[in-house]
Protein backbone atom coordinates (compact mmCIF):
# COMPACT_ATOMS: atom_id res chain seq x y z
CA UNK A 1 0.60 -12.94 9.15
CA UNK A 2 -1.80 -10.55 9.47
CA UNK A 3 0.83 -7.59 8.61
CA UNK A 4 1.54 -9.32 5.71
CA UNK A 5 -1.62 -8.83 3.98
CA UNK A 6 -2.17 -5.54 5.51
CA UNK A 7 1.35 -4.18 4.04
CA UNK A 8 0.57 -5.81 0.68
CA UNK A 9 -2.72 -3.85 0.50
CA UNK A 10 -1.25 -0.95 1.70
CA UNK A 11 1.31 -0.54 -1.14
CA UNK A 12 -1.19 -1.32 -3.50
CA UNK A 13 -3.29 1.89 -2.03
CA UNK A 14 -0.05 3.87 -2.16
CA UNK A 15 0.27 3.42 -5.64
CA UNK A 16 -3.14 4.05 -6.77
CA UNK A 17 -3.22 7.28 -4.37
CA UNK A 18 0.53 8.32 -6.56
CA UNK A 19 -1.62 7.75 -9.81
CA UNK A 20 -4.52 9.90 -8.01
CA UNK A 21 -2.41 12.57 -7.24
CA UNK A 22 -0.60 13.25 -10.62
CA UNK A 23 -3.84 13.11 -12.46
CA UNK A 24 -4.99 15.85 -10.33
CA UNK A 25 -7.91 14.13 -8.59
CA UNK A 26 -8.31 15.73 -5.82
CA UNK A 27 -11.25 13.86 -3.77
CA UNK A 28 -10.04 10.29 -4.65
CA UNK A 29 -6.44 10.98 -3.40
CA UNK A 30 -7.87 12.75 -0.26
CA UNK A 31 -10.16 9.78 0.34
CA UNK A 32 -6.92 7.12 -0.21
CA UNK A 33 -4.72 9.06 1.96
CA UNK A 34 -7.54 9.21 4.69
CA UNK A 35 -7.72 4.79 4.53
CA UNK A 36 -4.02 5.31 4.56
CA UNK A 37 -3.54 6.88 7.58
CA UNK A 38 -5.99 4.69 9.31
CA UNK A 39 -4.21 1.18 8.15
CA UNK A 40 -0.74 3.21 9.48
CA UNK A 41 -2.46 3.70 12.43
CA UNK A 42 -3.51 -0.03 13.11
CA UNK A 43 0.06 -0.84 12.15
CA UNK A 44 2.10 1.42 14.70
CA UNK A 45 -0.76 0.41 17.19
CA UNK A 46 0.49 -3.74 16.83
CA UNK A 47 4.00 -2.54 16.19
CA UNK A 48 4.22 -0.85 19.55
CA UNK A 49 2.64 -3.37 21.60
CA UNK A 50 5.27 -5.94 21.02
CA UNK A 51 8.70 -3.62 19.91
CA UNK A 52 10.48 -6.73 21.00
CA UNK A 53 9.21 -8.74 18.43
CA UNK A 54 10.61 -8.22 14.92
CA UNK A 55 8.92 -10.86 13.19
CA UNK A 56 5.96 -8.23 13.23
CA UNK A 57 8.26 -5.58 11.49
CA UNK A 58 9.90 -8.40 9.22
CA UNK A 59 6.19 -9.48 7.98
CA UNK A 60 5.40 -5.96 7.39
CA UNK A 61 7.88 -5.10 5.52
CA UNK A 62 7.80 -8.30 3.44
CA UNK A 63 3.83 -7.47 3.02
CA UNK A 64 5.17 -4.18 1.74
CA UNK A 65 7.48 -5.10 -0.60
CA UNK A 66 5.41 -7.78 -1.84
CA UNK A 67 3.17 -4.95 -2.39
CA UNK A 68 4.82 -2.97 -4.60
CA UNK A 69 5.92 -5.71 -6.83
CA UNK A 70 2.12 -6.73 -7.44
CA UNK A 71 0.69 -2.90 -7.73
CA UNK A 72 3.23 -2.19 -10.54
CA UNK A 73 2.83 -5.31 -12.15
CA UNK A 74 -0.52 -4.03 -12.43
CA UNK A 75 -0.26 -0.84 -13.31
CA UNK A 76 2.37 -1.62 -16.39
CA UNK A 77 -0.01 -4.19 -17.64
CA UNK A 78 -2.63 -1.83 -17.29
CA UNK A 79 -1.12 0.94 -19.00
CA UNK A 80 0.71 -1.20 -21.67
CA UNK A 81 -3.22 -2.59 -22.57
CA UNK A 82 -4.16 1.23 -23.06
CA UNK A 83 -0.85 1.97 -24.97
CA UNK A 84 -1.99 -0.72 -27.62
CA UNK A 85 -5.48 0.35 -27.76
């Protein structure tokens, strides 16, 4: 379940690192993709310990997905509230 959570999060940091990146911020995006590479690395560390056991991938992937939906949610309610301001 664990992978879940960690997937979610990590899509979440994936899309504030894309909105980083084309705003041109240069240290903040660095610092995301740094995090970034660390959660991949805890995730291809528990990955490879059991590669028989696809549940692990399966809640990953469903953490991911899960994810995205919830960052953009976000992000279009964010940027809707500053489109009306």
């Amino acid at each position: 379940m664990m992978l879940f959570f960690i997937g979610l999060v990590e899509m979440v940091i994936a899309t504030i690192w894309t909105k980083f990146v084309s705003r041109g911020q240069l240290f903040a995006s660095s610092l995301i993709t740094f995090v970034n590479i660390l959660i991949w690395y805890y995730v291809l560390r528990q990955i490879i310990s059991d590669l028989g056991d696809w549940s692990i991938v399966v809640l990953y992937a469903a953490g991911c997905a899960t994810g995205t939906m919830i960052a953009m949610y976000m992000f279009d309610k964010h940027d809707t509230a500053q489109t009306n301001e």
